[in-house]
Protein backbone atom coordinates (compact mmCIF):
# COMPACT_ATOMS: atom_id res chain seq x y z
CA UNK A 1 -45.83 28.46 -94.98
CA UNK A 2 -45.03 28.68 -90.88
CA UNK A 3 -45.21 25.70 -88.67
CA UNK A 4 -48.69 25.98 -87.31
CA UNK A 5 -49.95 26.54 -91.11
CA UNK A 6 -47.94 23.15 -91.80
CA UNK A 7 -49.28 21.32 -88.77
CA UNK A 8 -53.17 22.60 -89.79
CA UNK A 9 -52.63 21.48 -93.54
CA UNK A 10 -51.59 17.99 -92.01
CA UNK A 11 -54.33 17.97 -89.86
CA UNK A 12 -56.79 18.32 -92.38
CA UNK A 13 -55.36 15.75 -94.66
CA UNK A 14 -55.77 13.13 -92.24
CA UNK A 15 -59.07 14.12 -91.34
CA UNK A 16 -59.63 13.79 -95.44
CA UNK A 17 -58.48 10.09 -95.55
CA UNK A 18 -59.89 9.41 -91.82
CA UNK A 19 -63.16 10.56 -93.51
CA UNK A 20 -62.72 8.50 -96.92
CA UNK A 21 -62.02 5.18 -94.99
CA UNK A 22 -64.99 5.46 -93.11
CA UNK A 23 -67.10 6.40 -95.90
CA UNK A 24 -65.85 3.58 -97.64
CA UNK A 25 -66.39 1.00 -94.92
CA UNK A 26 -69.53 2.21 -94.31
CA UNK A 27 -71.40 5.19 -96.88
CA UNK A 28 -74.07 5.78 -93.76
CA UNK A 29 -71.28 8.19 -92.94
CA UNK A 30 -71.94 10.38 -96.07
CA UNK A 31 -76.03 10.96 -95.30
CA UNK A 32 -77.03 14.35 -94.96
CA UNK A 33 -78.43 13.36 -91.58
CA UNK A 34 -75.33 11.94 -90.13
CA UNK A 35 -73.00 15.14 -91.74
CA UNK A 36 -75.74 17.23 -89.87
CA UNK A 37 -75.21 15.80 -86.27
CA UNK A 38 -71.48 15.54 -86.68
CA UNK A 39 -71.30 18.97 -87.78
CA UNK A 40 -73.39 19.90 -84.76
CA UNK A 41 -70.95 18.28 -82.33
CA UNK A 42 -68.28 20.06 -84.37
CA UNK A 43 -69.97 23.07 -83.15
CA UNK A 44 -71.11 22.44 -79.61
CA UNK A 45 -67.34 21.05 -78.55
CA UNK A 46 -65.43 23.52 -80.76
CA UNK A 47 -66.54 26.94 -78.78
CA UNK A 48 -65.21 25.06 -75.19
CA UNK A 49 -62.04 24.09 -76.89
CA UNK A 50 -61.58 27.52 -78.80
CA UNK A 51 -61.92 28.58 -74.84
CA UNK A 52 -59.49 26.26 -73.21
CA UNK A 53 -56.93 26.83 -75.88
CA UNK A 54 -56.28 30.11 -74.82
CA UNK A 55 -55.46 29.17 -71.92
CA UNK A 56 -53.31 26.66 -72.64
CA UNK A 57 -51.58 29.64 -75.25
CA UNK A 58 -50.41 31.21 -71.84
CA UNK A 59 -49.13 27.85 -70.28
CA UNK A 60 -51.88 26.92 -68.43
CA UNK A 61 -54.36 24.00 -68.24
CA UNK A 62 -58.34 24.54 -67.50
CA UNK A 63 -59.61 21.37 -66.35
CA UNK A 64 -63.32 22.63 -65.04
CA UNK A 65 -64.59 22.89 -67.92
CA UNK A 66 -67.06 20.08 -67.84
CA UNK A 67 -68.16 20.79 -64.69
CA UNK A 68 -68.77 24.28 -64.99
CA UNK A 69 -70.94 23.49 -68.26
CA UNK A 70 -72.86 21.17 -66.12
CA UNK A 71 -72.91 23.86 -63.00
CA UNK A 72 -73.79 26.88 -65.36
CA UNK A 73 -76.17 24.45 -67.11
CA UNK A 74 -78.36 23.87 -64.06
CA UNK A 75 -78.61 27.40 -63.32
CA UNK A 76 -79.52 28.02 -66.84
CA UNK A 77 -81.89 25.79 -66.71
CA UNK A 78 -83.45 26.61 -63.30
CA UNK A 79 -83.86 30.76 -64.04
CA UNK A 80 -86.02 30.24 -67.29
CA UNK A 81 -87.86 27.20 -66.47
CA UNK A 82 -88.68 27.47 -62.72
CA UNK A 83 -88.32 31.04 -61.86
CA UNK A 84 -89.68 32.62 -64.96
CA UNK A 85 -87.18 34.81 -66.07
CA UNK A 86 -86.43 36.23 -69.52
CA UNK A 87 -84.05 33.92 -71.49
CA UNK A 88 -82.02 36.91 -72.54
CA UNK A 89 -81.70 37.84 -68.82
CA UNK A 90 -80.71 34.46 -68.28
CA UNK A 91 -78.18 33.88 -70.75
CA UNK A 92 -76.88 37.45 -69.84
CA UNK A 93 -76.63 35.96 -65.92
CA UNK A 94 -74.78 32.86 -66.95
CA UNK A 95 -72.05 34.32 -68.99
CA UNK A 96 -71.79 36.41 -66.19
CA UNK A 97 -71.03 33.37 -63.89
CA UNK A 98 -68.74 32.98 -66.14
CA UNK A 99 -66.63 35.34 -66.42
CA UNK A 100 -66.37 35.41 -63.44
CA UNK A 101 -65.09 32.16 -62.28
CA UNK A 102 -62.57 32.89 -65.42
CA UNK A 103 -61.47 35.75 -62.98
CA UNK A 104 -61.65 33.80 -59.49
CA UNK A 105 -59.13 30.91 -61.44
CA UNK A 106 -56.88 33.73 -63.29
CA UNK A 107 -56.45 35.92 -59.98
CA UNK A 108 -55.34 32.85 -58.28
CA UNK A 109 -53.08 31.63 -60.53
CA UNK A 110 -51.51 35.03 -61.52
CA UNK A 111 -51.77 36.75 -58.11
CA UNK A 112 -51.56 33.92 -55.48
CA UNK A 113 -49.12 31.91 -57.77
CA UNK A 114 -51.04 28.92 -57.23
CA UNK A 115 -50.66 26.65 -60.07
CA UNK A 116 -53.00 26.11 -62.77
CA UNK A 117 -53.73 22.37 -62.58
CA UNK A 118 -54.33 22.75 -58.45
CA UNK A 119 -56.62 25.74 -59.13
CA UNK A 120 -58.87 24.03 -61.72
CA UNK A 121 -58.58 20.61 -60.59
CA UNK A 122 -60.17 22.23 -57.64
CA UNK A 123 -62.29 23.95 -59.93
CA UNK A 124 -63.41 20.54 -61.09
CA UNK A 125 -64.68 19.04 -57.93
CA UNK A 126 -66.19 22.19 -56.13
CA UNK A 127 -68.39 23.01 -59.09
CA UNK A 128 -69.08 19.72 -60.07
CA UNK A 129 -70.20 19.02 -55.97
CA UNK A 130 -72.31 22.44 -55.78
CA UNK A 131 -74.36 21.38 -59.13
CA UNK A 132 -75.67 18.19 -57.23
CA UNK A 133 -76.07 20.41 -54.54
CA UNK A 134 -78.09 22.84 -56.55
CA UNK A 135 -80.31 20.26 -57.95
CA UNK A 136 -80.19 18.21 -55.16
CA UNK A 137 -78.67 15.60 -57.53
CA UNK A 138 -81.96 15.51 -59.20
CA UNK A 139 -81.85 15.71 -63.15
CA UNK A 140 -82.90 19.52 -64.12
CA UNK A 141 -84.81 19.88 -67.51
CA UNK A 142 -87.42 21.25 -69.91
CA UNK A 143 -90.83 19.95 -68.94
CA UNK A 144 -93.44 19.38 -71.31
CA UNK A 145 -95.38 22.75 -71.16
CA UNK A 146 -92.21 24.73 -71.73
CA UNK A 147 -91.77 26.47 -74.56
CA UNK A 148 -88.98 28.75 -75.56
CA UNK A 149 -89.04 29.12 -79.36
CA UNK A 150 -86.92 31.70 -80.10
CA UNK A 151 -83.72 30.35 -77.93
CA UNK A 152 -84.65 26.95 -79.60
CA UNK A 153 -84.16 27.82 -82.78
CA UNK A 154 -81.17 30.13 -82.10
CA UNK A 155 -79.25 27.35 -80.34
CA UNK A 156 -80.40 24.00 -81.62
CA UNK A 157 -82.53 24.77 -84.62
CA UNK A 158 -81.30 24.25 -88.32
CA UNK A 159 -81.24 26.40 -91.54
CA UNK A 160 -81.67 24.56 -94.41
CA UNK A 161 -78.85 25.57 -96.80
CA UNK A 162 -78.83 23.74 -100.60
CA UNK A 163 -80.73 21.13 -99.10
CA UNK A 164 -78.25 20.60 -96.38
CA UNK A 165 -79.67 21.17 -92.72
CA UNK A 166 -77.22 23.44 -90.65
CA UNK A 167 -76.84 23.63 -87.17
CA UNK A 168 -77.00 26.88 -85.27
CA UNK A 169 -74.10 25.52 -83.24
CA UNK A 170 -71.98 25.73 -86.32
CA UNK A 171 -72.69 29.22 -86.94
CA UNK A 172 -72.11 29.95 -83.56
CA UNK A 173 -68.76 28.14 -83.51
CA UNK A 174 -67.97 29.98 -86.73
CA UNK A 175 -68.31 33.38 -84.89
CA UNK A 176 -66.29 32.50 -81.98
CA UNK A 177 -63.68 31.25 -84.16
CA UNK A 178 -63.28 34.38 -86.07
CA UNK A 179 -63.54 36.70 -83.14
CA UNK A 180 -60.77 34.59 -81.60
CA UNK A 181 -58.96 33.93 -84.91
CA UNK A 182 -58.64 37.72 -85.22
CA UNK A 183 -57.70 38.24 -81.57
CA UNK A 184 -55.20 35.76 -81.28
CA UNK A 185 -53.35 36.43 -84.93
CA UNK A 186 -53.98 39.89 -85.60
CA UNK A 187 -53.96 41.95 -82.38
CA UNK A 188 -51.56 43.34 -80.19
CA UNK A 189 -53.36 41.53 -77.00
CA UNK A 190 -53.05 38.00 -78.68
CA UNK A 191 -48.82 38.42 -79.71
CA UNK A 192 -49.02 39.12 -75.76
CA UNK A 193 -50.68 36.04 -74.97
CA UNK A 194 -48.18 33.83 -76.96
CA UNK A 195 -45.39 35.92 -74.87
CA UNK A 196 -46.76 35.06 -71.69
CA UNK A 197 -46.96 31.52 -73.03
CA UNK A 198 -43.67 31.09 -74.37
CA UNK A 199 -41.80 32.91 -71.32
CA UNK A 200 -43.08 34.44 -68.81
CA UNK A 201 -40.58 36.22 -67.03
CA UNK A 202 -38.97 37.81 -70.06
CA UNK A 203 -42.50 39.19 -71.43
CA UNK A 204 -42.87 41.16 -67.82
CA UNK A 205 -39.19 42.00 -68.23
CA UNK A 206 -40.00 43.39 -71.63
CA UNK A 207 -43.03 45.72 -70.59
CA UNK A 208 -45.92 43.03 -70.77
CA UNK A 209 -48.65 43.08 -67.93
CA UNK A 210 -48.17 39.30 -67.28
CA UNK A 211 -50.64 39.18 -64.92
CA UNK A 212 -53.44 40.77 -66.27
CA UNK A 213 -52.68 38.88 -69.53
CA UNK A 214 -53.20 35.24 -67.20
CA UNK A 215 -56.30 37.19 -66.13
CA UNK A 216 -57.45 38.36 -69.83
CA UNK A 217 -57.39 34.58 -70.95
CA UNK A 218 -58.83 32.62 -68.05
CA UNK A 219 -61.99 35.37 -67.81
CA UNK A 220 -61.96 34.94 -72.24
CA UNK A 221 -62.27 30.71 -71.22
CA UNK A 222 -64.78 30.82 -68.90
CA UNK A 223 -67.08 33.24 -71.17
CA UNK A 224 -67.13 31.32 -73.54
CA UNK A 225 -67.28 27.56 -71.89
CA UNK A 226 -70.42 29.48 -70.30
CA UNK A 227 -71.62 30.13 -74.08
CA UNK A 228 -71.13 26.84 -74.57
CA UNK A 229 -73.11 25.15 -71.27
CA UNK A 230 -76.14 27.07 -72.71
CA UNK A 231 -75.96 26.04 -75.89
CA UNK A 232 -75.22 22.01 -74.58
CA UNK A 233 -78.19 22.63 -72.47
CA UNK A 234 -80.31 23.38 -74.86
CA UNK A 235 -79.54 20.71 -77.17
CA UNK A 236 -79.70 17.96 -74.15
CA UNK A 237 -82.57 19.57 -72.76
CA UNK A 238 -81.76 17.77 -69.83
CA UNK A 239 -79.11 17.75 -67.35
CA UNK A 240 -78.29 15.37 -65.13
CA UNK A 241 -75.34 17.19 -62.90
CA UNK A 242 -73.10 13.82 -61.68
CA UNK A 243 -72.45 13.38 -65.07
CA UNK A 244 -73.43 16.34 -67.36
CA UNK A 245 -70.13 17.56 -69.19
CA UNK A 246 -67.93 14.73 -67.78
CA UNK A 247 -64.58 14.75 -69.49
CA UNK A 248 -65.23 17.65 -71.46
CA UNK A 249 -62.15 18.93 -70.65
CA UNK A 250 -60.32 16.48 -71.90
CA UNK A 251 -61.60 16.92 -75.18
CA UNK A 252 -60.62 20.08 -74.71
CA UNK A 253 -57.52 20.07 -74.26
CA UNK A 254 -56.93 17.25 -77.06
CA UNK A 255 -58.50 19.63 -79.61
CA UNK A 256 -56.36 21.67 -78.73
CA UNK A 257 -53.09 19.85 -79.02
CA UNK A 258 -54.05 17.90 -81.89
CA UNK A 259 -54.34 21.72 -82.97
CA UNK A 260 -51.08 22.37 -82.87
CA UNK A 261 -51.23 23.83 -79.18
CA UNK A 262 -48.23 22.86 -77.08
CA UNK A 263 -48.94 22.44 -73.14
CA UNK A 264 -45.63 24.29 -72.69
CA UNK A 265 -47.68 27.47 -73.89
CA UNK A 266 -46.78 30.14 -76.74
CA UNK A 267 -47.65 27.94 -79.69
CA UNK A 268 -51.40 27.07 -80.68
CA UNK A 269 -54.00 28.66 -83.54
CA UNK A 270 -57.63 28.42 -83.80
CA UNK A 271 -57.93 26.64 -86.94
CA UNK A 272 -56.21 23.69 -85.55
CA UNK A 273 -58.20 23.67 -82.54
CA UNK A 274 -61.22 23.59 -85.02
CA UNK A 275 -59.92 21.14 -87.30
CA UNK A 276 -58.79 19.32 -83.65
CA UNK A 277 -62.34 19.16 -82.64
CA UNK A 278 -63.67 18.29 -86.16
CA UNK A 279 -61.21 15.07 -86.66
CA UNK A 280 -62.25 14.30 -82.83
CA UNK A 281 -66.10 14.10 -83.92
CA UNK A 282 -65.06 12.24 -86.88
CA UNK A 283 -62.96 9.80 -84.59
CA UNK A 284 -66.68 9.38 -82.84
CA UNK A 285 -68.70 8.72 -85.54
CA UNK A 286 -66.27 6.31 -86.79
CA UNK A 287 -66.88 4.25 -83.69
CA UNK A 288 -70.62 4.58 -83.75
CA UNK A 289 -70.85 3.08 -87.27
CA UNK A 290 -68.57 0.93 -86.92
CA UNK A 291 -70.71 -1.28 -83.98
CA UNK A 292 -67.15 -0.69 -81.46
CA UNK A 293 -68.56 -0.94 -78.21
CA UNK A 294 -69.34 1.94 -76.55
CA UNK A 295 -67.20 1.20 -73.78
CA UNK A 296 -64.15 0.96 -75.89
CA UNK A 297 -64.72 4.55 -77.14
CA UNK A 298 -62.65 6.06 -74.98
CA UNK A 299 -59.26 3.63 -75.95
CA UNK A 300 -60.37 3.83 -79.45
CA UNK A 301 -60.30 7.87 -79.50
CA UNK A 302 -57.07 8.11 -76.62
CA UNK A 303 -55.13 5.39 -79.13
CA UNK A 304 -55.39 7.67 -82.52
CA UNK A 305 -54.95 11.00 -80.53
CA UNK A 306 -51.27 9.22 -78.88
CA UNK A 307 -50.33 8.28 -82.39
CA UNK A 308 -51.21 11.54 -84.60
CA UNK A 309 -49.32 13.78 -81.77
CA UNK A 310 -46.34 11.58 -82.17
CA UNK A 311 -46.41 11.44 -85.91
CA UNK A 312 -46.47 14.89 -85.78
């Protein structure tokens, strides 16, 4: 057994006894219903940390992702509800915008050597700004005569499995994470990403195309944190862009280190950034049964994450 397998197996022990202690302080936590929506958070947060964990494989940080969710969101939003067009044409467009803002931030930090933080921290606010400019910092939504119930029940509908209602979102997040899983551990491209990630300079020394590799897993991030806006927007089915997807990224990027991703780059896998995002939504719940004030939320969750990274 490697590291990373050690670090997942640990992982999922204390989300085990995390999980027991609430259950035993409170059994709401074991209702069907409750599993349900925490299993659906699972999914909606795990395919925009599966994203920004690549990244962070190559020694990079992402921190747009919340406000392209909420950017990509609007525009989402705005093709199928105001200007009529095909959902499928629509999702096509916004993984589109996607990819290519992936590009835009890869091209500037592999080609213009501009580093990652600046480039995404500016990512942050000029997304964030042109989504209230989009909307004119109105909230954009479903109104009551739309209809879409196809993409409703591919996104946030539920298949009822043994009795147990699952969430599209998981299914979803169970693709991505085998697609990625298989990338990452069993392809040429992914032993290239932890090379960029671990050292840079020696994997373009050795033959690797550095660059394009930077390039490869920004564009792979912002695919797939645009598969994710659409699916958040359809489970909000309303988006109000000063705050939709605020602090995302931070979840993010704890998934991913409490995943066993190091911010140096080179190390990381994709089960720990599931089982990352799984004891983070179990971290949530915990608070919401237990009556902590919202506001405290945010300690509560930042407290546990600071002492399971330094037990590890």
């Amino acid at each position: 057994m490697n590291a990373l397998q050690k670090k997942d197996l640990s992982l999922l022990v204390l989300i085990i006894v995390v999980g027991t202690v609430v259950a035993l302080i409170n059994p709401r936590f074991l209702l069907v219903g409750n599993i349900s929506n925490t299993a659906n958070q699972v999914g909606l947060f795990g395919v925009f940390s599966i994203a920004e964990a690549f990244v962070i494989i190559t020694g990079g940080i992402e921190l747009s992702v919340g406000s392209v969710i909420a950017l990509l969101g609007v525009v989402f939003i705005d093709l199928i509800v105001n200007h009529g067009i095909n959902w499928i044409a629509a999702c096509a467009f916004v993984i589109a915008g996607g990819l290519a803002i992936g590009a835009v931030h890869g091209l500037l930090v592999s080609r213009m050597h501009i580093q990652p933080f600046v480039v995404t921290l500016c990512g942050l606010l000029i997304y964030r700004g042109v989504a209230r400019y989009y909307t004119e910092d109105a909230t954009a939504g479903f109104g009551f005569s739309s209809s879409f119930p196809t993409l409703e029940w591919m996104t946030a509908g539920r298949t009822n499995i043994l009795n147990f209602p699952l969430p599209h979102s998981v299914v979803v997040l169970f693709v991505v994470g085998a697609v990625a899983w298989v990338v990452l551990h069993r392809s040429v491209f992914g032993r290239y990403l932890y090379a960029v990630g671990k050292n840079e300079e020696a994997a373009r020394y050795s033959g690797i195309r550095s660059g394009r590799i930077v390039v490869s897993a920004y564009v792979i991030c912002g695919g797939l944190t645009a598969l994710a806006a659409i699916l958040i927007a359809m489970y909000t089915r309303s988006i109000s862009p000063a705050v939709h997807g605020s602090f995302y990224e931070l979840y993010a990027i704890a998934a991913a280190v409490l995943g066993g991703c190091s911010l140096r780059g080179g190390e990381g896998s994709i089960m720990g950034v599931v089982l990352g995002t799984i004891l983070l939504q179990v971290l949530q719940n915990l608070v919401n049964l237990l009556g902590i004030p919202s506001s405290l939320n945010f300690a509560v969750m930042g407290t546990v994450i600071l002492i399971g990274v330094l037990a590890d």
